[in-house]
Each structure stands twice: as structure tokens, then as C-alpha cells.
C-alpha atoms as a PDB file:
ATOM      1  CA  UNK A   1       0.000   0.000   0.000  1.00  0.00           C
ATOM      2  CA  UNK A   2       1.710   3.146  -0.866  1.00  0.00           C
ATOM      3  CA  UNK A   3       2.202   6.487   1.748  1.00  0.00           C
ATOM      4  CA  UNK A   4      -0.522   9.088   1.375  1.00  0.00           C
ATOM      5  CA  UNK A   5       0.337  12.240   0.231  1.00  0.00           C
ATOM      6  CA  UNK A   6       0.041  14.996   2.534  1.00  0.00           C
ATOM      7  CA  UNK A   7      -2.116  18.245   0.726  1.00  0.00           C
ATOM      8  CA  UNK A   8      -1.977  20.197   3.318  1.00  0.00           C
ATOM      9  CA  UNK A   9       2.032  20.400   3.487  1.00  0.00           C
ATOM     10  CA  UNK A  10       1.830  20.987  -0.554  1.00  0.00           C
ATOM     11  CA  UNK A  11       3.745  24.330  -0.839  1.00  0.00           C
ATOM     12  CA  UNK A  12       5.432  26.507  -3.469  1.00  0.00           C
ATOM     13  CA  UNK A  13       9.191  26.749  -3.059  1.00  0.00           C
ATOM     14  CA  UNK A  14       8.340  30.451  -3.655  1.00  0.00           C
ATOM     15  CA  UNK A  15       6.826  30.936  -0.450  1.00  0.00           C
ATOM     16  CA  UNK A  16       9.064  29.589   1.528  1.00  0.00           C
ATOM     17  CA  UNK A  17      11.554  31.806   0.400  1.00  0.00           C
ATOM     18  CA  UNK A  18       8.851  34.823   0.682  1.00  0.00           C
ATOM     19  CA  UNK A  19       8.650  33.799   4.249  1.00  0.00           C
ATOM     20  CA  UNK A  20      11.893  33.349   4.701  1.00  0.00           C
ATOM     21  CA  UNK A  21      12.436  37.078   3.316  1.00  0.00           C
ATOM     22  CA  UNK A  22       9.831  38.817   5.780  1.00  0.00           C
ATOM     23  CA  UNK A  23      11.072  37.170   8.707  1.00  0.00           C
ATOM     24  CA  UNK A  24      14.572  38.620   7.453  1.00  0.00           C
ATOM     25  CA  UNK A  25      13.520  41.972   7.157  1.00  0.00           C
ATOM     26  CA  UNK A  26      12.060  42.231  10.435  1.00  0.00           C
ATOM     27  CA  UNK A  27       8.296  42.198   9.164  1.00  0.00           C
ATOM     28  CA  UNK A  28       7.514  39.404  11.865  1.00  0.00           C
ATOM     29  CA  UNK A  29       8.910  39.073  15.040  1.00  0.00           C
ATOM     30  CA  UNK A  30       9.207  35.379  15.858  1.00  0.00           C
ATOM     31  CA  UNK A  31       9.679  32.167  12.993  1.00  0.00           C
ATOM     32  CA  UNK A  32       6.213  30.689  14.042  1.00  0.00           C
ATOM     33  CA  UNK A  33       4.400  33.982  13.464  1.00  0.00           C
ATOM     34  CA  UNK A  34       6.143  34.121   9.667  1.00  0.00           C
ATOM     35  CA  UNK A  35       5.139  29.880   9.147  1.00  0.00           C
ATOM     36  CA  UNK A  36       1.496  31.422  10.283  1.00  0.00           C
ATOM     37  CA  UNK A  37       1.101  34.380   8.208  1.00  0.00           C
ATOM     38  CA  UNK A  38       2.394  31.981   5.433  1.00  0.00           C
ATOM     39  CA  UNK A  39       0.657  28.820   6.105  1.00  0.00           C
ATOM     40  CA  UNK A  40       3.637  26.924   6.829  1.00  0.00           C
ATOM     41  CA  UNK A  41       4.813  23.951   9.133  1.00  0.00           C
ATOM     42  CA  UNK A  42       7.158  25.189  11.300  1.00  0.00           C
ATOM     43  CA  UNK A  43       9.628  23.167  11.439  1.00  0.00           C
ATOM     44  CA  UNK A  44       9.531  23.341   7.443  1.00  0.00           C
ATOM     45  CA  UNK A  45      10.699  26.950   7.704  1.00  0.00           C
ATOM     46  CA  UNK A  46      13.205  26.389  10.725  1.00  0.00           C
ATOM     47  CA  UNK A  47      15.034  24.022   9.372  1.00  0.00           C
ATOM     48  CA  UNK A  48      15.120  25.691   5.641  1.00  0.00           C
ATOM     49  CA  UNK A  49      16.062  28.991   7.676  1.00  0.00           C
ATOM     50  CA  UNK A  50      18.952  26.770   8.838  1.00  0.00           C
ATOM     51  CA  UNK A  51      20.098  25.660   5.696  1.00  0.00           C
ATOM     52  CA  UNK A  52      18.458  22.768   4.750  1.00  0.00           C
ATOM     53  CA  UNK A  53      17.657  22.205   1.358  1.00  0.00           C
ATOM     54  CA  UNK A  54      13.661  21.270  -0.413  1.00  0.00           C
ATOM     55  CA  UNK A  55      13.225  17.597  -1.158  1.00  0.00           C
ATOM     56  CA  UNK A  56      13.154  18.385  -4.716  1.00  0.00           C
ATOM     57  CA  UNK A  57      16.579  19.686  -4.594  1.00  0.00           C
ATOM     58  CA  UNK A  58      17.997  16.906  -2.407  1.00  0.00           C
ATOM     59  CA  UNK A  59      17.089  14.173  -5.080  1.00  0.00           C
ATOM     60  CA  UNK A  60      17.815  16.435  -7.793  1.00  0.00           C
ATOM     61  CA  UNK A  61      21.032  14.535  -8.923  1.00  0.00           C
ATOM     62  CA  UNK A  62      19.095  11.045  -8.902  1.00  0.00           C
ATOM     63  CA  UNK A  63      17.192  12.015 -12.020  1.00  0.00           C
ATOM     64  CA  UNK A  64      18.209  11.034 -15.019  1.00  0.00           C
ATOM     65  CA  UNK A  65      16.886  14.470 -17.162  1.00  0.00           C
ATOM     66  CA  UNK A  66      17.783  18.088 -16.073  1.00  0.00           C
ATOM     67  CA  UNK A  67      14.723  20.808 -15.428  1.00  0.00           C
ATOM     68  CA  UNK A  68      15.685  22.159 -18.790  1.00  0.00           C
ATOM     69  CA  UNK A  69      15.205  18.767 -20.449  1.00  0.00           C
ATOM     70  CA  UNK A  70      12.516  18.011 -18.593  1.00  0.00           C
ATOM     71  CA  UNK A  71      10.461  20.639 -19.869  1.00  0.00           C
ATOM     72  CA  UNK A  72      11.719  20.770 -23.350  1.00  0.00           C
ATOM     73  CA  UNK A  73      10.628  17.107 -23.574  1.00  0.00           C
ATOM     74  CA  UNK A  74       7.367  18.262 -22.149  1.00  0.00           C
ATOM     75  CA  UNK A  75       6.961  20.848 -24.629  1.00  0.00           C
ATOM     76  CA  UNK A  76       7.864  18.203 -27.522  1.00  0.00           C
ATOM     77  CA  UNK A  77       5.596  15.353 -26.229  1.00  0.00           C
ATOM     78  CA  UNK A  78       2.308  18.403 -25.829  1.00  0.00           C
ATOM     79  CA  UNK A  79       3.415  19.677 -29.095  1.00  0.00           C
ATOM     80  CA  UNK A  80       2.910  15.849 -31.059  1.00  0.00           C
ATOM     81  CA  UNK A  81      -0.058  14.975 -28.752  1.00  0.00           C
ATOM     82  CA  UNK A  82      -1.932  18.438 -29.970  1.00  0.00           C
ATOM     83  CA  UNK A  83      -1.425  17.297 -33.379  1.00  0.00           C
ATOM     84  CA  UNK A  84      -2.730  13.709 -33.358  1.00  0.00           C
ATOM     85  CA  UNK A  85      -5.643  15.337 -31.264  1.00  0.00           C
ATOM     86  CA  UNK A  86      -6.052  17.829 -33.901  1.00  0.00           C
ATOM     87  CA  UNK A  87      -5.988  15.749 -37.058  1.00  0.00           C
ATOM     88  CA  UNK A  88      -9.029  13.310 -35.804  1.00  0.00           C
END
């Protein structure tokens, strides 16, 4: 049976680092009031304050395509797949 994926810990790397950036400049005074005002675990922001990296970057060398391949395959695979879908 596989592990259930947790919605509500589903965040964008963006806000982390937007968090990260307020609490920086002083616009909240403690880490758990910045992981509130965000909607983030704390511990999630704690330990990426201290340096820890996302879990997408820590696997990032197991794949076997870059980001940039990754998406230019993407692109390649929607591009054929519009065109069989448009010829029926």
C-alpha cells in the first residue's frame, strides 16, 4: 500500500523563500508567526532557515533528465499529442 500524500504540506518553493524574506527583514517578530502568516509547518521553515535544502533539490542529482530537459521534452511530447488530437 503506498504512503498518502500529505495536501496540506503541498507548498510553493516560492513561499518559503517569501517567508523566509519577511522574517529577514524584520516584518515578523518570531519564525512561528512568519510559518502562520504563510501557512507553513514550522519546522519546514526552521530548518530551511537553517540551511536545509527542499526535497526536490535533495534528489535532484538522482534524475536522469535536467529541469531544462525536462520541460523541453514536455513541450515536444504536448506539441505531437496536440497534433494527433487535432488531425481526428
Amino acid at each position: 500500500m503506498s504512503t498518502p500524500v500529505r495536501d496540506s504540506y503541498a507548498f510553493c518553493e516560492s513561499t518559503v523563500q517569501d517567508a523566509i524574506s519577511a522574517y529577514n527583514s524584520k516584518q515578523y517578530k518570531s519564525i512561528r508567526a512568519t510559518a502562520g502568516a504563510f501557512n507553513l509547518p514550522e519546522s519546514t521553515l526552521r530548518k530551511r532557515m537553517s540551511g536545509r535544502i527542499s526535497r526536490s533539490r535533495a534528489h535532484e542529482y538522482r534524475q536522469s533528465l535536467s529541469p531544462a530537459e525536462e520541460k523541453t521534452l514536455l513541450w515536444k511530447w504536448l506539441r505531437k499529442s496536440a497534433i494527433i488530437v487535432s488531425k481526428s
